[in-house]
N, C-alpha and C. Protein backbone atom coordinates (compact mmCIF):
# COMPACT_ATOMS: atom_id res chain seq x y z
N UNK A 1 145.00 96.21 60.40
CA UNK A 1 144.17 96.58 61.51
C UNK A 1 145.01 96.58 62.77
N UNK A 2 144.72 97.47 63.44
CA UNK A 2 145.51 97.96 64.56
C UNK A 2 145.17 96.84 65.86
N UNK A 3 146.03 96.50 66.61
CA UNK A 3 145.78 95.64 67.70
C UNK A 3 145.56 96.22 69.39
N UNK A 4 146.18 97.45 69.41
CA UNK A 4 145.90 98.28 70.34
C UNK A 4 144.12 98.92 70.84
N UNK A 5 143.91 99.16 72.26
CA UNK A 5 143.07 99.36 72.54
C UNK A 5 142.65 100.64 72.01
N UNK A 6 141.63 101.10 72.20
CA UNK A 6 141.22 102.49 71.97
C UNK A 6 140.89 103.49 72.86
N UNK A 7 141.00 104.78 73.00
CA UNK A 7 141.00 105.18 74.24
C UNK A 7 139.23 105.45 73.70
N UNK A 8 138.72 106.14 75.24
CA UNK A 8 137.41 106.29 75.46
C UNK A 8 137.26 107.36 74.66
N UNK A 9 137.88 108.31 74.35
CA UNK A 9 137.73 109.62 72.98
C UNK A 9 137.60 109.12 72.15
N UNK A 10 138.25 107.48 71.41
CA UNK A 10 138.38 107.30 69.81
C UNK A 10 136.97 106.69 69.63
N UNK A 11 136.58 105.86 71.07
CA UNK A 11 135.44 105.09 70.92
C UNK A 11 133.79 105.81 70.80
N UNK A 12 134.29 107.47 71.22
CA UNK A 12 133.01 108.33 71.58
C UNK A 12 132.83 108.88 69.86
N UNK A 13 134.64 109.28 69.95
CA UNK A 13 134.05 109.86 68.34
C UNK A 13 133.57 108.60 66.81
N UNK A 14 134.15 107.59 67.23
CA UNK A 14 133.29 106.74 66.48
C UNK A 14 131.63 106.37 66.67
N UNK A 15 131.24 106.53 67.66
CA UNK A 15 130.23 106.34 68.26
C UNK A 15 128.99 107.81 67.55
N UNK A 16 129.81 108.65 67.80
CA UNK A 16 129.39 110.10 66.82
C UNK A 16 129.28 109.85 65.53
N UNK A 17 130.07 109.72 65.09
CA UNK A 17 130.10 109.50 63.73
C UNK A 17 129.20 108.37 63.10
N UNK A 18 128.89 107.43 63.63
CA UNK A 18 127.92 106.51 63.53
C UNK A 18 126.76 106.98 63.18
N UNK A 19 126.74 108.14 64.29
CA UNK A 19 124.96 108.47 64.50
C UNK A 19 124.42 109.69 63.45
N UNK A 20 125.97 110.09 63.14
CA UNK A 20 125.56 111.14 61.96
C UNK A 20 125.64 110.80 60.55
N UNK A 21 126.23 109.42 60.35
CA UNK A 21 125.91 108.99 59.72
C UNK A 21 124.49 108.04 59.41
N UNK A 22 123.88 107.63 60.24
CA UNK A 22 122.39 106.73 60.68
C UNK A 22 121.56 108.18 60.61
N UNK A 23 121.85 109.17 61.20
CA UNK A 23 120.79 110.54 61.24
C UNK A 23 120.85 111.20 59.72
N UNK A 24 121.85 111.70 58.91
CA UNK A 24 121.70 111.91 58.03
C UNK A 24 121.48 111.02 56.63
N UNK A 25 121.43 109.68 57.11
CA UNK A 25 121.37 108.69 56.12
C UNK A 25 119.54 108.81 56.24
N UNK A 26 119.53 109.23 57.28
CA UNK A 26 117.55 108.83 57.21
C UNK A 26 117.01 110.00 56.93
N UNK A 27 117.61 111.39 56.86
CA UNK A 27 117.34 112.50 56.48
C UNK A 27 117.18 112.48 55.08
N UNK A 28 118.39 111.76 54.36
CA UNK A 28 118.30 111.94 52.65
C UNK A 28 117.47 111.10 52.13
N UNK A 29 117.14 109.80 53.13
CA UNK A 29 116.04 108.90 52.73
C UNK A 29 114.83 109.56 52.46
N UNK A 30 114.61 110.61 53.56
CA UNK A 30 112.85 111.21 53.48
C UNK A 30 112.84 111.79 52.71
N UNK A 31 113.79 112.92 52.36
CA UNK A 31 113.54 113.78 51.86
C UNK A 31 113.16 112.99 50.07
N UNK A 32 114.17 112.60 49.97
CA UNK A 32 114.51 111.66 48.32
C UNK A 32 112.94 110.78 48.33
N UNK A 33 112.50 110.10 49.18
CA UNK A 33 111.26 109.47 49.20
C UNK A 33 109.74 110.72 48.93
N UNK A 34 109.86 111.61 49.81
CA UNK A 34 108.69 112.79 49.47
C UNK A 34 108.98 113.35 48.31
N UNK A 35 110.09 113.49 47.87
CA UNK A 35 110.64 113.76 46.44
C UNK A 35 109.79 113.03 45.10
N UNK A 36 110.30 111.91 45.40
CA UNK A 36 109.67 110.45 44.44
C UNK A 36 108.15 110.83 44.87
N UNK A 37 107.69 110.25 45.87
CA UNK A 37 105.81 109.68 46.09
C UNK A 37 105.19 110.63 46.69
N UNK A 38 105.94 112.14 46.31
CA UNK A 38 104.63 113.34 46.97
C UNK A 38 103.92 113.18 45.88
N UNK A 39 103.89 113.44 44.67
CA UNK A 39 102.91 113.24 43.74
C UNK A 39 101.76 112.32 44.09
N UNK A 40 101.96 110.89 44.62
CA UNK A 40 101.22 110.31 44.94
C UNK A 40 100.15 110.97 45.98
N UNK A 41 100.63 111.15 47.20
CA UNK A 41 99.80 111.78 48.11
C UNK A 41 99.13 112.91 48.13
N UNK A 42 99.31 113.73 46.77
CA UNK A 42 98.98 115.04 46.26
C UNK A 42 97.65 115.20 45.38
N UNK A 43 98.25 114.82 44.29
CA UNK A 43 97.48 114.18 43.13
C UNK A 43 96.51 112.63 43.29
N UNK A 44 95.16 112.86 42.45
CA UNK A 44 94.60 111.70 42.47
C UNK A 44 95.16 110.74 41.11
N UNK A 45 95.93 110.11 41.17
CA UNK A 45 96.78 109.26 39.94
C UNK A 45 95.84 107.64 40.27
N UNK A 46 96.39 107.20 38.71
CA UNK A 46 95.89 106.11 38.73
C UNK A 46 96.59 105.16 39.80
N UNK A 47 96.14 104.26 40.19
CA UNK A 47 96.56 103.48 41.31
C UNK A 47 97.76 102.56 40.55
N UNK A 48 97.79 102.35 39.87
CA UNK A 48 99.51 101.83 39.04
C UNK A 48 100.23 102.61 39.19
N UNK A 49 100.18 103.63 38.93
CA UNK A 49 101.15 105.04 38.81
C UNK A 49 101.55 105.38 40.51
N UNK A 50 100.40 105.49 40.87
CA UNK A 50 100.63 105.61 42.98
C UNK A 50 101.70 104.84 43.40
N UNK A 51 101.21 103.13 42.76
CA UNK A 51 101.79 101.70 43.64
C UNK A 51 103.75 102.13 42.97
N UNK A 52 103.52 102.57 41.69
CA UNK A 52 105.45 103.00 41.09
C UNK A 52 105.87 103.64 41.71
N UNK A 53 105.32 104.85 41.84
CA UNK A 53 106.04 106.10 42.29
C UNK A 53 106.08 105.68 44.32
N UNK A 54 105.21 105.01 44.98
CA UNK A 54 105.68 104.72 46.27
C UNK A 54 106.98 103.23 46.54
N UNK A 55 107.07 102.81 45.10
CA UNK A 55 108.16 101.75 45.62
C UNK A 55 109.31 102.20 44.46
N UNK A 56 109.29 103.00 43.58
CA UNK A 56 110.41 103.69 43.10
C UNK A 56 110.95 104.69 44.34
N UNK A 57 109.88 105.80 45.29
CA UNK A 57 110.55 106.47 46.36
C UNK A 57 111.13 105.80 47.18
N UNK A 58 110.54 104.19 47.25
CA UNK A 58 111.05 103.56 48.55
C UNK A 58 112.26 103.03 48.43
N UNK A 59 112.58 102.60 47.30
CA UNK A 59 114.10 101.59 46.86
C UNK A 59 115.18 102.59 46.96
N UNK A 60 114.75 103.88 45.95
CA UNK A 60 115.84 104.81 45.69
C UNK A 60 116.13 105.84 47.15
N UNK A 61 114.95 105.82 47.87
CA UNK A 61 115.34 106.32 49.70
C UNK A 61 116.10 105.40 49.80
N UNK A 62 116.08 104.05 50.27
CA UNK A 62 116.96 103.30 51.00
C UNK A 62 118.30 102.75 50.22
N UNK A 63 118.52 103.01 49.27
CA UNK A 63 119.78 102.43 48.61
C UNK A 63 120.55 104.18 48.65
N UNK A 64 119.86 105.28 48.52
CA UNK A 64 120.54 106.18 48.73
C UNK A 64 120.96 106.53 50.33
N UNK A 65 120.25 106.24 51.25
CA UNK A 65 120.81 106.07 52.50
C UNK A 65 121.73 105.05 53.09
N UNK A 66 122.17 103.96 52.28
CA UNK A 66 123.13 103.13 52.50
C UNK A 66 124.32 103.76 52.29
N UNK A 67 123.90 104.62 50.67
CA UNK A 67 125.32 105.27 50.09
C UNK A 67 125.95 106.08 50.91
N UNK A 68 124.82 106.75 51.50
CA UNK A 68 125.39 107.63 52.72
C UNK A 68 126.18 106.90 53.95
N UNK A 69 125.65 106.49 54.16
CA UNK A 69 126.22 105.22 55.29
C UNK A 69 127.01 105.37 55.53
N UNK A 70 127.53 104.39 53.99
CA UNK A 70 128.96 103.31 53.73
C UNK A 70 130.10 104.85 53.69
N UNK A 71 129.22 106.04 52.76
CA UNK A 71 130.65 107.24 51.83
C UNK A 71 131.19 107.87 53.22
N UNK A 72 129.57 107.87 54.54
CA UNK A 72 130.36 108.84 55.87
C UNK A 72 131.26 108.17 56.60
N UNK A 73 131.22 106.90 56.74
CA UNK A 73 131.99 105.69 57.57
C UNK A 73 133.08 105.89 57.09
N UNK A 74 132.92 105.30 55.37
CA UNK A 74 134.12 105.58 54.70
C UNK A 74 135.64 106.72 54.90
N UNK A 75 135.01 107.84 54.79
CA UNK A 75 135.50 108.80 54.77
C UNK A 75 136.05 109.21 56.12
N UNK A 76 135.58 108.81 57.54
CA UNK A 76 135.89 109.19 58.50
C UNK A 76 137.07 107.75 58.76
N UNK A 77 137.13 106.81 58.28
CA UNK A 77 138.19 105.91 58.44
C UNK A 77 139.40 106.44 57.55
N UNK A 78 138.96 107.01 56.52
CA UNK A 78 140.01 107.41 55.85
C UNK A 78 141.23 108.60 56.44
N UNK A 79 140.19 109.32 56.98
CA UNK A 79 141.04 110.39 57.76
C UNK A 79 141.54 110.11 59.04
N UNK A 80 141.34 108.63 59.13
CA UNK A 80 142.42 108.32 60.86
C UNK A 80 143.22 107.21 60.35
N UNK A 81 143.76 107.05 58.58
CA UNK A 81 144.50 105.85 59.03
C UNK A 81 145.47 106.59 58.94
């Protein structure tokens, strides 16, 4: 890890990159979630089947928006070391 300051460009484009990673991490969440539990809100299903399909959309939204997260962070550190 580097000990030097950062200029106000490295700190803006990290600052960017943050947010497109947080903006498109919550984009793949919804979409992947209406994916999973539109059925629910569509269809009259049994209420077991509703309560799965809204916490199967909900786990697999948010563990797939982490992935995003961590792979855009990732990847943008990779290309400045």
């Amino acid at each position: 890890m580097s000990t030097r300051r950062r200029s106000q460009a490295e700190r803006d484009e990290i600052t960017v990159e943050i947010g497109y990673a947080l903006l498109s991490a919550c984009f793949l969440g919804a979409v992947v979630f209406a994916t999973i539990a539109g059925p629910a809100a569509v269809w009259h299903l049994p209420l077991a089947v509703e309560k799965l399909l809204l916490v199967t959309g909900a786990s697999v939204a948010g563990v797939l928006a982490v992935v995003r997260v961590v792979h855009v962070l990732s990847r943008h550190v990779g290309q400045h070391r």
